[in-house]
Protein backbone atom coordinates (compact mmCIF):
# COMPACT_ATOMS: atom_id res chain seq x y z
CA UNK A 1 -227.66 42.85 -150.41
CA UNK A 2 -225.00 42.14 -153.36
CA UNK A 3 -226.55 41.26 -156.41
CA UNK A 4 -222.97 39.39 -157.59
CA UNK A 5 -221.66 36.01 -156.06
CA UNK A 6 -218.61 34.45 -156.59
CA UNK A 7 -218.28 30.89 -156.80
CA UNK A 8 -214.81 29.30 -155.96
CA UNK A 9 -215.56 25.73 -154.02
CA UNK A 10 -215.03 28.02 -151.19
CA UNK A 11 -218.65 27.26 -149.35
CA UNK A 12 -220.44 25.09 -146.74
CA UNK A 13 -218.91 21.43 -147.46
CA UNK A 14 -220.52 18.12 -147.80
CA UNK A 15 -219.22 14.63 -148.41
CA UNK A 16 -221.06 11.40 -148.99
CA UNK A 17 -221.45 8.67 -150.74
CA UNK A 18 -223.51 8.05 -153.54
CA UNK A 19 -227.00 6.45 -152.01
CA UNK A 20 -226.72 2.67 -152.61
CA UNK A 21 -230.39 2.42 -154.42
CA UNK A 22 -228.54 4.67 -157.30
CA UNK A 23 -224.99 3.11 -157.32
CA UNK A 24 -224.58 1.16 -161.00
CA UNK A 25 -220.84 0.63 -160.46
CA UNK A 26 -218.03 0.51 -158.19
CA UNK A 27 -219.33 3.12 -154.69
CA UNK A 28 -218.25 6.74 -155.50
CA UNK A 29 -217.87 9.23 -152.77
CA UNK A 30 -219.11 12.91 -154.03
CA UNK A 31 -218.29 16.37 -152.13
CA UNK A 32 -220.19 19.56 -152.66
CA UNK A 33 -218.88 22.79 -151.88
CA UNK A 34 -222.07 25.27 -152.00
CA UNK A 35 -221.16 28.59 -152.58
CA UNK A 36 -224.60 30.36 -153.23
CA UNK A 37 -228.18 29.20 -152.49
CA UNK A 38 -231.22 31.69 -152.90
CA UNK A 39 -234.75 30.91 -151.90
CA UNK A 40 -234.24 27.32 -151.85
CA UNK A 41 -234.42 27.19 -155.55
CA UNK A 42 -231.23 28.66 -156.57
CA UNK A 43 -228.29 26.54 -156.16
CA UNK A 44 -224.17 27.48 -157.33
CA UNK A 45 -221.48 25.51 -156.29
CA UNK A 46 -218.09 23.19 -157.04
CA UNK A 47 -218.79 19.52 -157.20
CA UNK A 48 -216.19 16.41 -156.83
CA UNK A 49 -216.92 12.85 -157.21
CA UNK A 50 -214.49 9.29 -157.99
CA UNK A 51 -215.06 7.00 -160.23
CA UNK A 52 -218.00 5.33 -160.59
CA UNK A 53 -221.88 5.14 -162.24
CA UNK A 54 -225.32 5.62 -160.32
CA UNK A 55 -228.59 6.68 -161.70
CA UNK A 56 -230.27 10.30 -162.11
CA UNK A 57 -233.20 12.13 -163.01
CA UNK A 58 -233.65 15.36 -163.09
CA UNK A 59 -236.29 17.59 -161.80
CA UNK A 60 -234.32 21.08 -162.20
CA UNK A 61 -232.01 22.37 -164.65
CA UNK A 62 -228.47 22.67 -164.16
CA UNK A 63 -225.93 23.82 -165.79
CA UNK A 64 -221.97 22.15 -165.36
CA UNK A 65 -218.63 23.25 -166.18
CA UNK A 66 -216.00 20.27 -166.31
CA UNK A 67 -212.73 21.24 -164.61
CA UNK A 68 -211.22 18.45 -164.13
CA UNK A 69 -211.70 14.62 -164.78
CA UNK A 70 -214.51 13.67 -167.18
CA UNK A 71 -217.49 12.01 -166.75
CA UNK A 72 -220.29 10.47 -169.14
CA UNK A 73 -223.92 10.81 -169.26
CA UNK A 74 -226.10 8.52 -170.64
CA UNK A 75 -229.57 8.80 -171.32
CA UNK A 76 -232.53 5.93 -170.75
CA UNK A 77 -233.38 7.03 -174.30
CA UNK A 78 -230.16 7.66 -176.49
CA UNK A 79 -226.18 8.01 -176.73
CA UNK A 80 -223.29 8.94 -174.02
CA UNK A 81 -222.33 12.42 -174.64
CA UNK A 82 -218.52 12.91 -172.63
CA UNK A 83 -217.53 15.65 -170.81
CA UNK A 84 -213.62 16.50 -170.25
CA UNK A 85 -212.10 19.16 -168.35
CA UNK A 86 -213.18 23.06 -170.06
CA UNK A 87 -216.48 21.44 -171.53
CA UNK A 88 -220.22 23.03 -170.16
CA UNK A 89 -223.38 21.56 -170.46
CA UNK A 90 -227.14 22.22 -169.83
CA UNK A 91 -229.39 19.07 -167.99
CA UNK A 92 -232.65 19.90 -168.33
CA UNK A 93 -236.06 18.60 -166.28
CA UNK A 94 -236.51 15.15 -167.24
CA UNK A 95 -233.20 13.95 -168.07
CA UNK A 96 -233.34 10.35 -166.92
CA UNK A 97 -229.98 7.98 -167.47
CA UNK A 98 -226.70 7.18 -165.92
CA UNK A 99 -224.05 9.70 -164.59
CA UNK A 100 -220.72 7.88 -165.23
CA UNK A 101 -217.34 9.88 -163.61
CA UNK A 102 -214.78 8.37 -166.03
CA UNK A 103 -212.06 10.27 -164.50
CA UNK A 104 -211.92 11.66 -161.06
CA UNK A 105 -213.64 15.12 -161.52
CA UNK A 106 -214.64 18.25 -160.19
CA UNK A 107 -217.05 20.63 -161.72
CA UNK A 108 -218.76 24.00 -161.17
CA UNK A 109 -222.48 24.25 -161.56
CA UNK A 110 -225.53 26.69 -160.88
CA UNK A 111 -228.89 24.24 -160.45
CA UNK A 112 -232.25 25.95 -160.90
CA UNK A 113 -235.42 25.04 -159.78
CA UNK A 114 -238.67 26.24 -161.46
């Protein structure tokens, strides 16, 4: 077994649209492209969503890099941090707020479970 895994959007695809009990505006439709799961914990992939705002909270850590669009989190408990094309960011367990695409977008990401 290959210990390396590339990760192009080039995976299993899925398309839906944001569930209604999460949608805060307008009704996005998201696409994931998953490239690498591993023991049902492990998660890498490419990520595409309109525009549009819905709720989150996060029970596993993932990790995001931006490369195209931008999009806007905003935490229950703080400021909107933006995220444009060639940006990366960290969500951690807990993160509770509002996951705003701003700009069509797609992004790459690796989610972990614990």
């Amino acid at each position: 077994m290959t210990k390396l895994h590339a990760v192009r959007g080039e995976g299993a695809t899925e398309t839906a649209p944001i569930a209604a009990d999460r949608l805060v505006e307008s009704a996005p439709v998201a696409t994931t492209r998953l490239d690498y799961e591993r023991d049902g914990k492990s998660y890498a992939g490419e990520w595409s969503a309109g525009i549009g705002a819905w709720r989150v909270e996060y029970e596993e850590y993932e990790f995001c890099h931006v490369l195209e669009g931008m999009c806007e989190l905003v935490p229950d408990n703080g400021d909107a941090q933006r995220y444009k094309a060639g940006d990366s960011f960290v969500i951690e367990p807990g993160f509770k707020g509002i996951w705003r695409v701003l700009a069509p977008m797609k992004k790459r990401f690796f989610i972990r479970y614990d």
